[in-house]
C-alpha atoms as a PDB file:
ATOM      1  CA  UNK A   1      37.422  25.085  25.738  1.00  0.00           C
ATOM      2  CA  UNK A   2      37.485  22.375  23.477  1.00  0.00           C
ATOM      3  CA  UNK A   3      34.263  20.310  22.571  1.00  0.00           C
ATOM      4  CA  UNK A   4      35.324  16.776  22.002  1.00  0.00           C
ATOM      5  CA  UNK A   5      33.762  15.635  18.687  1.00  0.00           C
ATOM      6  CA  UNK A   6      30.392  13.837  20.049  1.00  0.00           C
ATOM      7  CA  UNK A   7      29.975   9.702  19.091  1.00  0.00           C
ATOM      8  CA  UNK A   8      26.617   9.638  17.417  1.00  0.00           C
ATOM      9  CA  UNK A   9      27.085   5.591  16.948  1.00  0.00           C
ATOM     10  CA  UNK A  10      24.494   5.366  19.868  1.00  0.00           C
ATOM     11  CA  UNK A  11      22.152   7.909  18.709  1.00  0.00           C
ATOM     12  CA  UNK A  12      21.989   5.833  15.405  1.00  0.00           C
ATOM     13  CA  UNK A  13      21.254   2.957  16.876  1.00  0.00           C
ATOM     14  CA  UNK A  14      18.324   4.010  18.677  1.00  0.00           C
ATOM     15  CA  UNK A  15      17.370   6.567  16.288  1.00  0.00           C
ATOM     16  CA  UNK A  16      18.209   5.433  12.217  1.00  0.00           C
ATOM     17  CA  UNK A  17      15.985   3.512  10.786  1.00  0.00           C
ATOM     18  CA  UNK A  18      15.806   0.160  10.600  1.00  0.00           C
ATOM     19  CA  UNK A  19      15.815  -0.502   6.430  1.00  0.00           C
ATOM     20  CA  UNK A  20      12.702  -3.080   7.280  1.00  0.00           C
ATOM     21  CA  UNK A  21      10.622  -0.615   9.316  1.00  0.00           C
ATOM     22  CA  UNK A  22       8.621   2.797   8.110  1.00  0.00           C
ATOM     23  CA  UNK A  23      10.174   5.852   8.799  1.00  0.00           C
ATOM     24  CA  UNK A  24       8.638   9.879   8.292  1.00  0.00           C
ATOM     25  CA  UNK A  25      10.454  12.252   5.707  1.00  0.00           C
ATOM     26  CA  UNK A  26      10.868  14.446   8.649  1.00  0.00           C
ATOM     27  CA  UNK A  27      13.179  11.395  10.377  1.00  0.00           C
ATOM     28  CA  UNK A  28      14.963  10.859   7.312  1.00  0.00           C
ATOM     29  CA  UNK A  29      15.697  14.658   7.227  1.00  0.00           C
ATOM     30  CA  UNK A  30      17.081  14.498  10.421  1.00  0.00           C
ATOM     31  CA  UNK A  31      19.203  10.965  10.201  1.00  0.00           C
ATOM     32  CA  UNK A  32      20.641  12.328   7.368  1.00  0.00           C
ATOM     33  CA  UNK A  33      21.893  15.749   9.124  1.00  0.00           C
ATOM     34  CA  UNK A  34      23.572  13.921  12.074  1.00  0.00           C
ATOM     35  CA  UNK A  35      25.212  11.646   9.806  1.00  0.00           C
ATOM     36  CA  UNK A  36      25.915  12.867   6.368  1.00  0.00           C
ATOM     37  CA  UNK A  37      24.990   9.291   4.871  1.00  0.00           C
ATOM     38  CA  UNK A  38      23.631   9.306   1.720  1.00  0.00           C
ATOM     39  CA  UNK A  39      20.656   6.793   1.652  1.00  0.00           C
ATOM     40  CA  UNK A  40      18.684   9.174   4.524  1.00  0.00           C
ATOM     41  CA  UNK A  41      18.896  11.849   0.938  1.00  0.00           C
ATOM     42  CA  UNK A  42      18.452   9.727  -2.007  1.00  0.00           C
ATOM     43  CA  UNK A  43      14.711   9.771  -2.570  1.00  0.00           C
ATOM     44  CA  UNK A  44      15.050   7.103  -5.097  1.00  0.00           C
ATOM     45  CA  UNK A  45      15.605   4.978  -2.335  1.00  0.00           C
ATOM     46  CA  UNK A  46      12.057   5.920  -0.515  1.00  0.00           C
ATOM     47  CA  UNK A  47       8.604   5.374  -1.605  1.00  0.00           C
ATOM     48  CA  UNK A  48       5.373   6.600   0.113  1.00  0.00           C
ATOM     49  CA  UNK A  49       3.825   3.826   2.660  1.00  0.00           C
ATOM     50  CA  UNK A  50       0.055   4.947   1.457  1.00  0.00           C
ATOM     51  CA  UNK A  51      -1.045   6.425  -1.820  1.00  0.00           C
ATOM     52  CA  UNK A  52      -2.702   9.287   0.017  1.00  0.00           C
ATOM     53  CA  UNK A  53      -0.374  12.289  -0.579  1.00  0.00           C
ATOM     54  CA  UNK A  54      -0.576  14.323   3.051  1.00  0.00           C
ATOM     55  CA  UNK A  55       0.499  10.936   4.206  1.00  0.00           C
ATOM     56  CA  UNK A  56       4.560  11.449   5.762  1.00  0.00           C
ATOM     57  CA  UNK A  57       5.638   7.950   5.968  1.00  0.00           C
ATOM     58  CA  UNK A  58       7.806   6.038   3.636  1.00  0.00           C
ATOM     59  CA  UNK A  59       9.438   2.901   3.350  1.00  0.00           C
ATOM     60  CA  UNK A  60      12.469   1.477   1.895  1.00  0.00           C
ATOM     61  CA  UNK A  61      11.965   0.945  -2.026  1.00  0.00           C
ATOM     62  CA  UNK A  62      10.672  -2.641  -2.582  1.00  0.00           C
ATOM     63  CA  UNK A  63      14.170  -3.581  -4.872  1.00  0.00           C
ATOM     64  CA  UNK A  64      16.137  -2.755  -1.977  1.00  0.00           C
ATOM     65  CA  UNK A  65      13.479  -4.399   0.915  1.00  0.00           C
ATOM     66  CA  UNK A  66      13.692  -7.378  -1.279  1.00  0.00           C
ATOM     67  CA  UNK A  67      17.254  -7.909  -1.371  1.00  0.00           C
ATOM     68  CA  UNK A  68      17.603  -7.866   2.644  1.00  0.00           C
ATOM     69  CA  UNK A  69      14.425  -9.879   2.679  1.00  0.00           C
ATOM     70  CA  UNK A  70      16.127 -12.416   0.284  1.00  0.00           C
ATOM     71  CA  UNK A  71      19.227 -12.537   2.329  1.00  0.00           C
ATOM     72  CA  UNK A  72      17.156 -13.039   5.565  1.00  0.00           C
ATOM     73  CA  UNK A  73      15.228 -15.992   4.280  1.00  0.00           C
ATOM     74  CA  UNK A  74      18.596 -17.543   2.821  1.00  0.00           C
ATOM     75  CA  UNK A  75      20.179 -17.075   6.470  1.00  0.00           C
ATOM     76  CA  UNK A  76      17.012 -19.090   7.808  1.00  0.00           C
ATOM     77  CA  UNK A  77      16.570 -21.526   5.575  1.00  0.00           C
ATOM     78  CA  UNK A  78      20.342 -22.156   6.431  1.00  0.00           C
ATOM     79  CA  UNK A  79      18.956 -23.126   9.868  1.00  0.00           C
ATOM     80  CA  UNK A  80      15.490 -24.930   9.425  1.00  0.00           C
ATOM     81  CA  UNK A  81      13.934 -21.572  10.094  1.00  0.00           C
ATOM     82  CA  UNK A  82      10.105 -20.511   8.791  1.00  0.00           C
ATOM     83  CA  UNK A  83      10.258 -17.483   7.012  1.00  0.00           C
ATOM     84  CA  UNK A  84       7.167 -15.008   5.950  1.00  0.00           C
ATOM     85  CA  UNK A  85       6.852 -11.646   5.552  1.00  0.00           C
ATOM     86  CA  UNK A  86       3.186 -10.461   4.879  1.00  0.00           C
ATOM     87  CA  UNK A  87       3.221  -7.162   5.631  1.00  0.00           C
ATOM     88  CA  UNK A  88       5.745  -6.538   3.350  1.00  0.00           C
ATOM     89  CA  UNK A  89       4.338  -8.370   0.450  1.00  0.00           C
ATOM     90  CA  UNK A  90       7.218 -10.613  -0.986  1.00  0.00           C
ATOM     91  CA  UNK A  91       5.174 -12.896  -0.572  1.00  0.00           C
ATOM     92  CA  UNK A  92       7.439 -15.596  -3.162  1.00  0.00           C
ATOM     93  CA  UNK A  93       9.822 -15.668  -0.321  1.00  0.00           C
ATOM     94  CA  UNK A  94       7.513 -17.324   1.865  1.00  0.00           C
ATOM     95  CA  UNK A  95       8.413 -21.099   3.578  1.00  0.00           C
ATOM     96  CA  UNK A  96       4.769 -21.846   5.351  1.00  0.00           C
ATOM     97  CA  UNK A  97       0.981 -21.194   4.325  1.00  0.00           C
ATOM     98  CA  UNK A  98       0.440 -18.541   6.486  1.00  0.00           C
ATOM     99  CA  UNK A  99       1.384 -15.771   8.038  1.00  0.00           C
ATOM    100  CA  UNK A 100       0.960 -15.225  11.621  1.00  0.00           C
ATOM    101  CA  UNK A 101       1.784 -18.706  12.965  1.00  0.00           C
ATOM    102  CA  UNK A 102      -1.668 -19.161  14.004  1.00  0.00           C
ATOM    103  CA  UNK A 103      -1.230 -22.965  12.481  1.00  0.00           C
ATOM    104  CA  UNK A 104       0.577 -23.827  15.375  1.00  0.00           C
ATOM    105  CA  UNK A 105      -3.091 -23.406  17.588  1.00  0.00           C
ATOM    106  CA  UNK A 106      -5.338 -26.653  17.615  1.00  0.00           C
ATOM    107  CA  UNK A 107      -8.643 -25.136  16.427  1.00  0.00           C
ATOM    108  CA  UNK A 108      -8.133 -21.682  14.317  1.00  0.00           C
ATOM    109  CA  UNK A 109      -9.804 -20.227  11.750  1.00  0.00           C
ATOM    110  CA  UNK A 110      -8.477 -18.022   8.725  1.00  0.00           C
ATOM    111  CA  UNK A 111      -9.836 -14.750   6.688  1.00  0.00           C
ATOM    112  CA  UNK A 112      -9.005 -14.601   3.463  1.00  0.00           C
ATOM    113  CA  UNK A 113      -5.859 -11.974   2.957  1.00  0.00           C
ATOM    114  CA  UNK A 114      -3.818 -11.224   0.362  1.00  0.00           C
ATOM    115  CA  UNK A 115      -1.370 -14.053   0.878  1.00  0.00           C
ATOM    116  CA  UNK A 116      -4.165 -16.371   0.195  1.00  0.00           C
ATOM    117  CA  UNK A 117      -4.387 -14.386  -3.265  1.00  0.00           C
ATOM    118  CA  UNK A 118      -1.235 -14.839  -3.849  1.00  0.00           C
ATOM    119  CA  UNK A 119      -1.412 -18.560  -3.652  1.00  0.00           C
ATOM    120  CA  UNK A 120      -4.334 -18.057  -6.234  1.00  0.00           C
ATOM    121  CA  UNK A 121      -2.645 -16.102  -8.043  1.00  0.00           C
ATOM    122  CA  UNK A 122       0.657 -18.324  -8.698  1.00  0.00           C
ATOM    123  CA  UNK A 123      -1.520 -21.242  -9.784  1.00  0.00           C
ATOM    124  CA  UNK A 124      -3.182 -19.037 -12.739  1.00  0.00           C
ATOM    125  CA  UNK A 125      -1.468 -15.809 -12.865  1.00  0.00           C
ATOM    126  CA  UNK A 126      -4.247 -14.014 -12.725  1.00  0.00           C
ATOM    127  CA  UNK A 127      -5.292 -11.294  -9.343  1.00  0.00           C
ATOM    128  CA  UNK A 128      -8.293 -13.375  -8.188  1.00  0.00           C
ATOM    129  CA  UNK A 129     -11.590 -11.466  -7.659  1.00  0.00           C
ATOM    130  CA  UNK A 130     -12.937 -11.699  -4.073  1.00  0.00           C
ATOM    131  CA  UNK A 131     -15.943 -14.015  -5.558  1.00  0.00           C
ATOM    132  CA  UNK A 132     -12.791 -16.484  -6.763  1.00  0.00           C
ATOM    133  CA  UNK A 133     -11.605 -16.166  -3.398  1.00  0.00           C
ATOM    134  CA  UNK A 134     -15.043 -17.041  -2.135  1.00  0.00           C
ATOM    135  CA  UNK A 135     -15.017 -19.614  -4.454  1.00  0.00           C
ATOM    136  CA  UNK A 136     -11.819 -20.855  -3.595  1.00  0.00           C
ATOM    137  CA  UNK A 137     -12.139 -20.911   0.203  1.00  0.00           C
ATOM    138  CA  UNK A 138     -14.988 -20.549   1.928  1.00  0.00           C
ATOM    139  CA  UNK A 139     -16.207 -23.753   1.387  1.00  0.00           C
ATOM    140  CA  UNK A 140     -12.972 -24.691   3.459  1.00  0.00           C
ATOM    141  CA  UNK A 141     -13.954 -24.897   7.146  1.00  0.00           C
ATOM    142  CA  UNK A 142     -11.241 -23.357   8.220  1.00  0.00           C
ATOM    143  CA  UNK A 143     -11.939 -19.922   6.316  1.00  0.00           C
ATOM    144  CA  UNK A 144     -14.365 -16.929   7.589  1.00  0.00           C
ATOM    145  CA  UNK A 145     -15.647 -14.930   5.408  1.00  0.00           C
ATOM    146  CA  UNK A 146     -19.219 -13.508   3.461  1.00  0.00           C
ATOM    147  CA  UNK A 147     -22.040 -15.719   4.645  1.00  0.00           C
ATOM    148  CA  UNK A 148     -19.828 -17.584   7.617  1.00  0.00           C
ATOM    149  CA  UNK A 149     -19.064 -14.062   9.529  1.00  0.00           C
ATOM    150  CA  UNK A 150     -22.803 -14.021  10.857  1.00  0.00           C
ATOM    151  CA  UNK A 151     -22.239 -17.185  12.913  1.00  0.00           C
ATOM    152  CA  UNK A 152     -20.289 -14.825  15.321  1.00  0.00           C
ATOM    153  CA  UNK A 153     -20.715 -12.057  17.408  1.00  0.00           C
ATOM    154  CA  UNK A 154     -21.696  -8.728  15.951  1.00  0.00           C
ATOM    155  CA  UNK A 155     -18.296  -7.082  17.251  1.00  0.00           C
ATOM    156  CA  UNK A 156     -16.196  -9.791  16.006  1.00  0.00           C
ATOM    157  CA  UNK A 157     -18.290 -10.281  12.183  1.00  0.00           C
ATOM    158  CA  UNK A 158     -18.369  -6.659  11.946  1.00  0.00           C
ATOM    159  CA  UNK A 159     -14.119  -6.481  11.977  1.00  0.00           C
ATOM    160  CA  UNK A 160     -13.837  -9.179   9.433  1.00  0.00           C
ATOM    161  CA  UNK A 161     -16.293  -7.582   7.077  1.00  0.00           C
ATOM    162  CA  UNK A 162     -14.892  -4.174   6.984  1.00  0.00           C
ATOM    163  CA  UNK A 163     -11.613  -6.606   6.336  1.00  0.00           C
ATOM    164  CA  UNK A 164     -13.163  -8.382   3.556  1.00  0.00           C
ATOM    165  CA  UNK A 165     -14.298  -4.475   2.407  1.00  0.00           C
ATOM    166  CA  UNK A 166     -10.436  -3.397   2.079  1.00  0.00           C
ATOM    167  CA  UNK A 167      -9.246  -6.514   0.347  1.00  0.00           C
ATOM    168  CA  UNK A 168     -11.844  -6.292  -1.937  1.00  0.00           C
ATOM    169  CA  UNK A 169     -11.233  -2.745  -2.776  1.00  0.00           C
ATOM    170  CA  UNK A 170      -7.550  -4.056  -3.053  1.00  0.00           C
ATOM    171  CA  UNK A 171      -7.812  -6.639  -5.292  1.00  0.00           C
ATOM    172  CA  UNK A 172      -9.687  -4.218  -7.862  1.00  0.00           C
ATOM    173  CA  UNK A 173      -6.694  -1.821  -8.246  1.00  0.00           C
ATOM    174  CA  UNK A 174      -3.626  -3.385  -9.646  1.00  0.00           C
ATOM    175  CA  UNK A 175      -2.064   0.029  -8.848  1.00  0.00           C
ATOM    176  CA  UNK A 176      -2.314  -0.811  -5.130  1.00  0.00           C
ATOM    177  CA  UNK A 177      -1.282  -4.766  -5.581  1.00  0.00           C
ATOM    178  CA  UNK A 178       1.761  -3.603  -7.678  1.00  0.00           C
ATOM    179  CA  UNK A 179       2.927  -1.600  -4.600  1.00  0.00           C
ATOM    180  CA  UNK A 180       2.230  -4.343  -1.981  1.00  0.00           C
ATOM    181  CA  UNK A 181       4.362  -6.834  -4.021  1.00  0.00           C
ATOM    182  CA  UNK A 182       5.062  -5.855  -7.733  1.00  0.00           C
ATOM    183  CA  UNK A 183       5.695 -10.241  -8.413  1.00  0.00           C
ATOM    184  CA  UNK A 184       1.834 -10.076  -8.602  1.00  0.00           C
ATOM    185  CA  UNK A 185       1.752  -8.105 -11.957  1.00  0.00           C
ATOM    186  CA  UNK A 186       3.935  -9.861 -14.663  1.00  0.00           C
END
């Protein structure tokens, strides 16, 4: 009996990664067996998501994410279409001041993130410290952070200043901001 040779279109589809999204070494491994394509092999192609070694997760290297995210933005800009990407860094591409859309809400507040330092950052070209971003914005009503978070809840203050913790830490180790967008060290 003859095995008719098996379509694994489908099984790509639902199973290859998508270039934008996080994928484990072990997926990788096994996209490139069922297909044979080279860019599931080519490490060069794949850096870790963390900088913790036993960590198994990579993402497509920031050269190539950047040249899809380029395209993208060209395509929406084509169309009148806002266009961030914060959680991939890139943050140059970027067509409105924020990044979740929560603008578009009558009374918000912000944190402080990194696309805030960013903006800092493109005005003087230097990483601002979290006291510049203190500085910068929390005299702004419409920021929370340091002295504002104990206005609020314990359960809700305590979130934002474990947040304020990790961008601090962050913002100390160009290592780590070179990885989140490498346009921040020039």
């Amino acid at each position: 009996m003859i095995t008719p040779k098996r379509d694994y279109s489908k099984i790509l589809e639902l199973n290859a990664p998508n270039p934008l999204k996080r994928i484990s070494r072990r997926d990788l491994r096994f996209n490139k067996d069922l297909t044979g394509e080279e860019i599931f092999e080519r490490s060069e192609n794949w850096v870790p998501l963390s900088l913790k070694k036993e960590t198994d997760v990579v993402k497509l290297d920031h050269s190539k994410l950047y040249r899809i995210f380029k395209i993208l933005k060209h395509e929406a800009d084509k169309v009148d279409l806002k266009f961030v990407t914060c959680k991939e860094g890139l943050f140059d591409l970027h067509t409105v001041d924020n990044c979740c859309g929560i603008s578009y809400q009558e009374n918000y507040k912000l944190r402080p993130t990194l696309f805030e330092t960013w903006k800092i950052y493109t005005q003087n070209r230097t990483i601002p410290t979290m006291e510049d971003l203190y500085e910068k914005l929390c005299n702004d009503d419409k920021y929370l952070c340091d002295y504002k978070l104990r206005e609020y809840l314990r359960i809700l203050g305590k979130g934002l200043k474990v947040h304020e913790k990790i961008l601090a830490k962050t913002l100390s180790d160009k290592g780590i901001i070179k990885r989140i967008d490498p346009a921040f060290i020039s």
